[in-house]
Protein backbone atom coordinates (compact mmCIF):
# COMPACT_ATOMS: atom_id res chain seq x y z
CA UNK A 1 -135.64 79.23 -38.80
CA UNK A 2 -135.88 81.69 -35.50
CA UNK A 3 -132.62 81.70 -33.65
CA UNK A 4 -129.92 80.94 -36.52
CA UNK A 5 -127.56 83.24 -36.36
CA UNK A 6 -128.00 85.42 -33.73
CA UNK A 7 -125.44 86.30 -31.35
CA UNK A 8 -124.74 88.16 -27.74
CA UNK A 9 -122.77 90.72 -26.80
CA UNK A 10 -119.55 89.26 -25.68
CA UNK A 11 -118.60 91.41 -22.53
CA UNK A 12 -116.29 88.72 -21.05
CA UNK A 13 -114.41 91.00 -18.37
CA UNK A 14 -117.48 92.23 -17.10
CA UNK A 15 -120.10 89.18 -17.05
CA UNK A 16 -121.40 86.15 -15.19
CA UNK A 17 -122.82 83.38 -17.52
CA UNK A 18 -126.04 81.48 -16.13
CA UNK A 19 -126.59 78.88 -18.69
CA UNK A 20 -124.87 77.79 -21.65
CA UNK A 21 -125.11 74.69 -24.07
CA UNK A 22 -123.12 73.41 -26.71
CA UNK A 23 -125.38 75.14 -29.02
CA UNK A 24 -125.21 78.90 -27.29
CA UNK A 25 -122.19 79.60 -24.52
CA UNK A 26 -123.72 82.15 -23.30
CA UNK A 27 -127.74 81.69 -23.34
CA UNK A 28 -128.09 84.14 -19.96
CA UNK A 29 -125.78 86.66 -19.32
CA UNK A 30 -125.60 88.93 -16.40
CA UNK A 31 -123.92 92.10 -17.20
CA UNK A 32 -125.21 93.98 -13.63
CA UNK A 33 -127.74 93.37 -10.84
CA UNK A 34 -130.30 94.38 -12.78
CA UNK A 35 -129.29 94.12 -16.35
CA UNK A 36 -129.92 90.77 -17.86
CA UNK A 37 -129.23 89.29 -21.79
CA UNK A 38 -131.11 86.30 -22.56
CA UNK A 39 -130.15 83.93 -25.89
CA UNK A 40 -132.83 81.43 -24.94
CA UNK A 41 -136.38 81.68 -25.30
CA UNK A 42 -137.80 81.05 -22.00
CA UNK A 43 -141.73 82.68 -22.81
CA UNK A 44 -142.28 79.96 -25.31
CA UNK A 45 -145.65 78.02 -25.14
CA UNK A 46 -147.24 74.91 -27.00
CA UNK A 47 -149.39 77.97 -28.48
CA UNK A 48 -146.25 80.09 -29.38
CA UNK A 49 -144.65 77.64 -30.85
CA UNK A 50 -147.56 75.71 -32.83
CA UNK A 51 -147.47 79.61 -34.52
CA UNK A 52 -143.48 79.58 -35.02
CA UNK A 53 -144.02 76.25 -37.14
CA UNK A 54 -146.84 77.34 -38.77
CA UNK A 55 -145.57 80.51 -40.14
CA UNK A 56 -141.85 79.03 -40.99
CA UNK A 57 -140.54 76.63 -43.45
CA UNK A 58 -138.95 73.57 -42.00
CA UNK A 59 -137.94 71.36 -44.36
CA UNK A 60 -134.37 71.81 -43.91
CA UNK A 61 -134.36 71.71 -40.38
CA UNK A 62 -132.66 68.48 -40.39
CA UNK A 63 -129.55 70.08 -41.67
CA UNK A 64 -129.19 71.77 -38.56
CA UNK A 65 -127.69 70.23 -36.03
CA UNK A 66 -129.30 72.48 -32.89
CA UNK A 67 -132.68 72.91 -34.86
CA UNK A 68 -135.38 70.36 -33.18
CA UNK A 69 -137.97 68.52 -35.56
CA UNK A 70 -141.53 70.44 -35.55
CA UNK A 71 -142.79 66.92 -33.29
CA UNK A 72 -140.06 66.84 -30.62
CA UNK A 73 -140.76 71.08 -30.47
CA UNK A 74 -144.01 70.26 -29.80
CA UNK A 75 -143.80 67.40 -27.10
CA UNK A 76 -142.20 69.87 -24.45
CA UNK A 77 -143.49 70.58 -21.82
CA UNK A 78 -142.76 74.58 -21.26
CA UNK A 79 -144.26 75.41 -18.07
CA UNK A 80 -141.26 74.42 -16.18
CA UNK A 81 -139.48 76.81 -18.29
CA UNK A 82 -142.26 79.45 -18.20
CA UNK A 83 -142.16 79.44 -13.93
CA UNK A 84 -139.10 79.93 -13.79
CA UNK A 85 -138.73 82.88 -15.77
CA UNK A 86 -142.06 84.39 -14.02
CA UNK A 87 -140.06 83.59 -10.75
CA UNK A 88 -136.63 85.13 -11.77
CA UNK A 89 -138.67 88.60 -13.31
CA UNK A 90 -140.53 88.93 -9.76
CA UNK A 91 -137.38 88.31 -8.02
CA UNK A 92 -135.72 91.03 -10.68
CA UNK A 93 -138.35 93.45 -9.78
CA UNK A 94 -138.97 93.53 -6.22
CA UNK A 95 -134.62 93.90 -6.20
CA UNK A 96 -135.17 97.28 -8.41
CA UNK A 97 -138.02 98.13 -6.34
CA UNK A 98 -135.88 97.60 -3.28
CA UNK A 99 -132.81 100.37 -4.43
């Protein structure tokens, strides 16, 4: 399954955290103005991840308690998700292209 057991980079003195869950405390992690770590997988699509289940096995993904069902993966709606990042990588770049 994609995502078990990866961490991030703990830089606690020198970070802001963004998002977190119960699952993942620190799922965006600014570490500068223009340095970013991301623990979430915003770019996902109904395409991306209809490929993600077809080329893992799931069976056991009932044993995990953050790992969704192949069904409820696949009722989401990730354009919400997708806009945003779009918006937050034009916002990123147009501050880098303003230094």
């Amino acid at each position: 399954m994609w995502g078990i057991g990866i961490t991030i980079c703990q830089a606690d003195y020198y970070s802001q955290y963004y998002c977190n869950s119960e699952g993942c405390p620190r799922q965006i992690v600014a570490y500068s103005d223009l340095v970013f770590g991301f623990q979430c997988y915003m770019e996902l699509t109904t395409e991306v991840v209809t490929l993600l289940i077809a080329n893992d096995d799931l069976t056991n993904a009932h044993n995990y308690r953050f790992v969704e069902q192949p069904e409820k993966l696949l009722s989401h709606d990730y354009s919400k998700m997708n806009n945003k990042l779009y918006t937050f990588l034009e916002k990123l770049a147009a501050h880098y292209l303003s230094k």
